[in-house]
C-alpha atoms as a PDB file:
ATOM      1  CA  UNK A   1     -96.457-226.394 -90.211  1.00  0.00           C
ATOM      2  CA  UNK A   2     -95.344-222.885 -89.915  1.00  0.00           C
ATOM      3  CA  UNK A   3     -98.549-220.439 -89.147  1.00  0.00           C
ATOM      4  CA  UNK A   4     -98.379-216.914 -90.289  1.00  0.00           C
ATOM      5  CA  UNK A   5     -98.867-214.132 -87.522  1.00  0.00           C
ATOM      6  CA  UNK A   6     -98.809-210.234 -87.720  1.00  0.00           C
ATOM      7  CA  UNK A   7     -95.270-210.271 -88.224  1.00  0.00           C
ATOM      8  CA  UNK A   8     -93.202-210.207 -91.253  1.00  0.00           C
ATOM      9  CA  UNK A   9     -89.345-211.756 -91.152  1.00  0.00           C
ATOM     10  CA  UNK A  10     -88.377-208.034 -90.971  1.00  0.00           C
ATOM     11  CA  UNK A  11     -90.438-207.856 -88.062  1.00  0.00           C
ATOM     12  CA  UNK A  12     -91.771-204.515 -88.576  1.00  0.00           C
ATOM     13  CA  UNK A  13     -95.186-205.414 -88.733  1.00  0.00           C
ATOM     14  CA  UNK A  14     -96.063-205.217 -91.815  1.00  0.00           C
ATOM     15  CA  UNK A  15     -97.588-208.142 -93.040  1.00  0.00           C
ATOM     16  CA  UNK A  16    -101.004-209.045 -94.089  1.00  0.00           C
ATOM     17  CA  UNK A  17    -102.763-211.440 -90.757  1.00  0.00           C
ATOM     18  CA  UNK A  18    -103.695-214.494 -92.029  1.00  0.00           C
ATOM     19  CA  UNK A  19    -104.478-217.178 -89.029  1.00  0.00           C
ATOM     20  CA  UNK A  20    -103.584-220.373 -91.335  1.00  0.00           C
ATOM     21  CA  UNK A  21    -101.439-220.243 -94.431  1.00  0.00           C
ATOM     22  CA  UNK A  22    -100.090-223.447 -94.478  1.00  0.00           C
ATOM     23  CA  UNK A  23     -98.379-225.847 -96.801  1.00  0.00           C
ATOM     24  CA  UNK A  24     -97.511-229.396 -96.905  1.00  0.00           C
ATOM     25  CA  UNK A  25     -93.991-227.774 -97.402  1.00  0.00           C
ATOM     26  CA  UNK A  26     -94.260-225.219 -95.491  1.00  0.00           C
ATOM     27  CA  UNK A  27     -93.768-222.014 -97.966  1.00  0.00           C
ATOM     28  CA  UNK A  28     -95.584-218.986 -97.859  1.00  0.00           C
ATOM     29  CA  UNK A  29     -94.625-215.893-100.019  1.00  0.00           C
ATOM     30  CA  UNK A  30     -95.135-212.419 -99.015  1.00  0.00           C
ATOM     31  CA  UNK A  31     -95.629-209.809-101.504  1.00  0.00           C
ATOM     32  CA  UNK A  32     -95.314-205.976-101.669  1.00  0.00           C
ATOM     33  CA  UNK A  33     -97.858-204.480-103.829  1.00  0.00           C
ATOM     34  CA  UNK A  34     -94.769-203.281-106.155  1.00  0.00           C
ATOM     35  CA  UNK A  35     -93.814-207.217-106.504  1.00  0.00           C
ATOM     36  CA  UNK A  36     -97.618-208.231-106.981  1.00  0.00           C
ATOM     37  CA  UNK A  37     -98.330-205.977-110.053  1.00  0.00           C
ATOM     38  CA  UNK A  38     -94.508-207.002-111.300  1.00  0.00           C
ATOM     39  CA  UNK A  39     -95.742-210.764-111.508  1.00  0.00           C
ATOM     40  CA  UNK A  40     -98.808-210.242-112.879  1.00  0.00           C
ATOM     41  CA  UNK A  41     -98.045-208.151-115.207  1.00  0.00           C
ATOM     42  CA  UNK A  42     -94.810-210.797-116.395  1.00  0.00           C
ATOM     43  CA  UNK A  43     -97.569-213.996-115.724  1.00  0.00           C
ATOM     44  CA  UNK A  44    -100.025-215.115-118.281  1.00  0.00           C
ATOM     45  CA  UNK A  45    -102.327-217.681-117.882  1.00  0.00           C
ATOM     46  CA  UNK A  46    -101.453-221.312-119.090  1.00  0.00           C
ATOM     47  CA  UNK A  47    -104.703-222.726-121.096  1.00  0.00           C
ATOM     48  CA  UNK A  48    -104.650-225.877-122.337  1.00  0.00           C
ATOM     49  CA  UNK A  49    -107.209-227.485-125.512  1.00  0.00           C
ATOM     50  CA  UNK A  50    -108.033-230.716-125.930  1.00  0.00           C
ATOM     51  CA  UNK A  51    -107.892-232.781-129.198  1.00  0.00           C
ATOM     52  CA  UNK A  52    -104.454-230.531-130.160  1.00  0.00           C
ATOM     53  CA  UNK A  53    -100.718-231.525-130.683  1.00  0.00           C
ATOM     54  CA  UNK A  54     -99.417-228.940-128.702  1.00  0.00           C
ATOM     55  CA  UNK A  55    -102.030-229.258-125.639  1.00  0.00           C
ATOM     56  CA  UNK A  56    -100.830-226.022-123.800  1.00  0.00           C
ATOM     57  CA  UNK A  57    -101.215-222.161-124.894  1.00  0.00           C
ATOM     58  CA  UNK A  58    -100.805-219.246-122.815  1.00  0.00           C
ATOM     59  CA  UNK A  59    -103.479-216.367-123.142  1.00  0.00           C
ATOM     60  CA  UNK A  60    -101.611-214.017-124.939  1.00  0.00           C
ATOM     61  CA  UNK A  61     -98.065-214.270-126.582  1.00  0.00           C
ATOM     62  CA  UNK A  62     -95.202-215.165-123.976  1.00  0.00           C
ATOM     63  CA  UNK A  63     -92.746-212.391-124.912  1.00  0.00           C
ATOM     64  CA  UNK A  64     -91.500-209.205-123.605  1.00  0.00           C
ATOM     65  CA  UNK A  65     -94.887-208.776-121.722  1.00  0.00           C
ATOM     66  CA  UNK A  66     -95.608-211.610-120.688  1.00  0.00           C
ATOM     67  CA  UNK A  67     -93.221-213.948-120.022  1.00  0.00           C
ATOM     68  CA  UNK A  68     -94.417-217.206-118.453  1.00  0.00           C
ATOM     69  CA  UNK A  69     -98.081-218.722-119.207  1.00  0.00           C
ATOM     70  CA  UNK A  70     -98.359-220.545-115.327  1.00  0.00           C
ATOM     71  CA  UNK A  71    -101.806-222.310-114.003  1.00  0.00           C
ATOM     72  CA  UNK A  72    -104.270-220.920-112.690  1.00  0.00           C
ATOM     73  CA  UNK A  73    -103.990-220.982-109.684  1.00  0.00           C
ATOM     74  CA  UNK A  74    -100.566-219.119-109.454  1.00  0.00           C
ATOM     75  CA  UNK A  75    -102.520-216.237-111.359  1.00  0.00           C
ATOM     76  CA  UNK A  76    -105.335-216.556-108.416  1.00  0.00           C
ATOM     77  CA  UNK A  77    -102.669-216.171-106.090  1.00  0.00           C
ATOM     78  CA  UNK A  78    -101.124-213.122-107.441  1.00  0.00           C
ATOM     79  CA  UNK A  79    -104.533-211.759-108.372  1.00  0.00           C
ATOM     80  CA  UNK A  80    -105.472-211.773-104.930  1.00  0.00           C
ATOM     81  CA  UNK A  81    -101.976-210.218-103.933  1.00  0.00           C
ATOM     82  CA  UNK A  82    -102.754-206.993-106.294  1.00  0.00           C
ATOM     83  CA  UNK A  83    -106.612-206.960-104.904  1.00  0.00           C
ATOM     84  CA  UNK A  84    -104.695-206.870-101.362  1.00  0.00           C
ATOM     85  CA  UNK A  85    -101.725-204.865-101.882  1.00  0.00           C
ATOM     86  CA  UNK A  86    -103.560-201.592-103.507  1.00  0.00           C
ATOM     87  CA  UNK A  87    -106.401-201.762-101.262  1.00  0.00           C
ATOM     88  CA  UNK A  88    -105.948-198.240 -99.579  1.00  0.00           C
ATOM     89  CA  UNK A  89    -106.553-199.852 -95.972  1.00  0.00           C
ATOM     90  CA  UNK A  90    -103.814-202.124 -96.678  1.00  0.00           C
ATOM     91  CA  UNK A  91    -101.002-199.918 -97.921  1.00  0.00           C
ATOM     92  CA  UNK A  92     -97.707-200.626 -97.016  1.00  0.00           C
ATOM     93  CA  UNK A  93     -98.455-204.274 -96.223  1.00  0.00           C
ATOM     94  CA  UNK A  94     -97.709-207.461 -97.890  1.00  0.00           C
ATOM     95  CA  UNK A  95     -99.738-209.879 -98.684  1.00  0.00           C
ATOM     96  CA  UNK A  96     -98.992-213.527 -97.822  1.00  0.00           C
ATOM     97  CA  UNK A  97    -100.159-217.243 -99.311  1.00  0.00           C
ATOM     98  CA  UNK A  98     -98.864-220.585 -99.314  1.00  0.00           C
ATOM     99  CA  UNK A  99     -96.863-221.717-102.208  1.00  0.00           C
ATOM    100  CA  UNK A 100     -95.387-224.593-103.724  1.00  0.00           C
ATOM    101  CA  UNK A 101     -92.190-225.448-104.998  1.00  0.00           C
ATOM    102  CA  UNK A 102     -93.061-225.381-108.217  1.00  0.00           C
ATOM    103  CA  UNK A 103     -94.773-221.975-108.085  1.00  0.00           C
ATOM    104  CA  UNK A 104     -91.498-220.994-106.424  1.00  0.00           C
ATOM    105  CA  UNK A 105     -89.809-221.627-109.494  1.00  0.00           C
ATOM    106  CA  UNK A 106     -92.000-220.198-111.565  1.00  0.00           C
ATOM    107  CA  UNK A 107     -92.175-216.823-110.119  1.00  0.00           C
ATOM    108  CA  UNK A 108     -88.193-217.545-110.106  1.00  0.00           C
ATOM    109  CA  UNK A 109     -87.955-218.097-114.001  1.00  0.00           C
ATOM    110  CA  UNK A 110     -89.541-214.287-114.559  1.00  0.00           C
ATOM    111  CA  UNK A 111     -87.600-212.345-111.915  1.00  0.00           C
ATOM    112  CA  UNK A 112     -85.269-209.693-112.955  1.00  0.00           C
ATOM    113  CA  UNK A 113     -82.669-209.052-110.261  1.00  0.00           C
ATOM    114  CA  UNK A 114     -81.924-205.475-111.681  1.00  0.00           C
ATOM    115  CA  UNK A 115     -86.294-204.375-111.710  1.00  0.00           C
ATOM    116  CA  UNK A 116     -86.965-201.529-109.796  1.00  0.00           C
ATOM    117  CA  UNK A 117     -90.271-200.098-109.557  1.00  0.00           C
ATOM    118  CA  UNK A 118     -90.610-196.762-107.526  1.00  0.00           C
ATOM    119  CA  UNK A 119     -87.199-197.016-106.314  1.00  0.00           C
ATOM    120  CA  UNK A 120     -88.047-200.600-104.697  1.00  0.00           C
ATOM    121  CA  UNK A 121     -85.533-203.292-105.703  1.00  0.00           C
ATOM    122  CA  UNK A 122     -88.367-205.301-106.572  1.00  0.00           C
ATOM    123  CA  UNK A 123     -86.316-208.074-108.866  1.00  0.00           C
ATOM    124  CA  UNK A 124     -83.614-208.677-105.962  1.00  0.00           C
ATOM    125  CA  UNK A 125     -86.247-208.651-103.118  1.00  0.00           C
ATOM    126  CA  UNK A 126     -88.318-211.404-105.274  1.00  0.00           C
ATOM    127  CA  UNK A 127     -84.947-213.380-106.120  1.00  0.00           C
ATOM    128  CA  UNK A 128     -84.219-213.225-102.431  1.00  0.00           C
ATOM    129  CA  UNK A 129     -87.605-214.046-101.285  1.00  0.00           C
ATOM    130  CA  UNK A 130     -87.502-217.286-103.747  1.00  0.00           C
ATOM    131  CA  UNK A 131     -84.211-218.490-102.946  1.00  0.00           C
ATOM    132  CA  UNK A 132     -84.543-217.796 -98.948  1.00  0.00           C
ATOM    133  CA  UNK A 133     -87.578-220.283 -99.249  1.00  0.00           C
ATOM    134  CA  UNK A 134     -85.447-222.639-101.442  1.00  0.00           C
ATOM    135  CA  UNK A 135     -82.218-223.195-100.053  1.00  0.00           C
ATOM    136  CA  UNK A 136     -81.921-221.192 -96.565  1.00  0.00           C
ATOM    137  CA  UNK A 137     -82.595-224.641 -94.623  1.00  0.00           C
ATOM    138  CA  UNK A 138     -80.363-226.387 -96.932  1.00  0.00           C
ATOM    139  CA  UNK A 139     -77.696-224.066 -96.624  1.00  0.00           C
ATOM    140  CA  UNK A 140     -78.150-223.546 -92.578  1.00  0.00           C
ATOM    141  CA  UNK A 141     -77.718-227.510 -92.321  1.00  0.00           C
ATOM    142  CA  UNK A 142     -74.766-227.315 -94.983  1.00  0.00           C
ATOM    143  CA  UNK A 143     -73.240-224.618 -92.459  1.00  0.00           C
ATOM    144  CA  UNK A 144     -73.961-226.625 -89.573  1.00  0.00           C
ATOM    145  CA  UNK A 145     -72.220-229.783 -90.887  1.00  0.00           C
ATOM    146  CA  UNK A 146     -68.817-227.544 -91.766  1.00  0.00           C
ATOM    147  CA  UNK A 147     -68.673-226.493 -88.157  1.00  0.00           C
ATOM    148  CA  UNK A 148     -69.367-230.161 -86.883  1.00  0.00           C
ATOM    149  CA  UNK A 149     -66.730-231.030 -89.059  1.00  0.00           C
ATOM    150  CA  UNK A 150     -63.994-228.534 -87.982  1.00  0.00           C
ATOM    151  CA  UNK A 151     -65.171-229.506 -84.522  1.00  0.00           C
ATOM    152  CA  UNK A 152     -64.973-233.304 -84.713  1.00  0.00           C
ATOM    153  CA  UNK A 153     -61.723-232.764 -86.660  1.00  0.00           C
ATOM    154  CA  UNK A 154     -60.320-230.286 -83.526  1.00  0.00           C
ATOM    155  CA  UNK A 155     -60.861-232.856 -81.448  1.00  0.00           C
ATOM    156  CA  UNK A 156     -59.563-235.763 -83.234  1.00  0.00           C
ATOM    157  CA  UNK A 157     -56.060-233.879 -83.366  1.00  0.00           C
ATOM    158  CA  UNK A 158     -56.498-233.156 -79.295  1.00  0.00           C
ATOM    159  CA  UNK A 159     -56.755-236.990 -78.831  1.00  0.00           C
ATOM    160  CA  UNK A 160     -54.086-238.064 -81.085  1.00  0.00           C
ATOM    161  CA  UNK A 161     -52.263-235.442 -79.255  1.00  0.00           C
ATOM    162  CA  UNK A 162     -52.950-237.179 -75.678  1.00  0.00           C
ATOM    163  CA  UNK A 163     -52.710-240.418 -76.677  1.00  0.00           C
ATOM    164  CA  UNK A 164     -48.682-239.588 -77.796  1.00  0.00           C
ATOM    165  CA  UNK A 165     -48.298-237.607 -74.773  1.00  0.00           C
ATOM    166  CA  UNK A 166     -48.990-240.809 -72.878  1.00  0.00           C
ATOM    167  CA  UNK A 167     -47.193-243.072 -74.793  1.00  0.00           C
ATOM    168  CA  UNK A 168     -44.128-240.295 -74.094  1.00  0.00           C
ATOM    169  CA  UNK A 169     -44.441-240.566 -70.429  1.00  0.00           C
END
């Protein structure tokens, strides 16, 4: 599983130090206090009442202001991201936790790509957070196979190539 160190993927040092954030999948999101308070101020929290048709409510009104009711413990998550992110003694750094895939596409469903928030792209940098976590493996391996391809097909012409030359001869 992939362990978090003081080191961000930009590698300028930036991110909160966690010694385990782990997943059974293996995601962790890091979050700039700019993309924490843009969550939770677009999250409400998803309540659910027993003995009810519709089982599942959202705190207040999924609209404009709050556009997704999620679990709780999405809004922990983000919670603690706000707590971390505008602690003075952490400014500038982001704060990571593990994730799941549904989370993932959660946060996904209320990103903006055109947000900014004090001049931060905050709505691409989440999109590209989400989907770099989502499909960068898939579309490494998806790379990988193209180039196999062109090479396996290279060489297949090379032998057919040889064989004629000795037939030729």
């Amino acid at each position: 599983m992939p362990e978090l160190n003081d080191d961000d993927s930009t590698g300028d040092g930036n991110s909160q130090a966690h010694e385990d954030v782990e997943t059974e999948q293996g995601y962790v999101m890091q979050l700039t206090k700019n993309e924490a308070l843009f969550l939770d101020d677009g999250l409400t929290l998803m309540v659910e009442r027993q003995g009810d048709e519709q089982r599942i409510y959202s705190m207040r009104p999924v609209q404009m202001t709050a556009r997704l009711a999620v679990p709780l413990d999405l809004m922990d998550k983000i919670g603690k991201a706000v707590l971390y992110t505008t602690t003075p003694e952490n400014q500038g750094k982001e704060y990571a936790f593990a994730i799941d895939i549904t989370e993932l596409f959660m946060i996904r469903e209320v990103v903006s790509s055109f947000i900014k928030i004090e001049g931060e792209p905050v709505g691409l940098n989440l999109k590209r957070k989400i989907c770099v976590l989502l499909y960068a493996k898939e579309l490494e391996q998806e790379n990988r196979d193209a180039r196999l391809t062109q090479l396996l097909t290279n060489i297949n012409l090379d032998i057919q190539a040889s064989a004629i030359d000795v037939v030729d001869s």
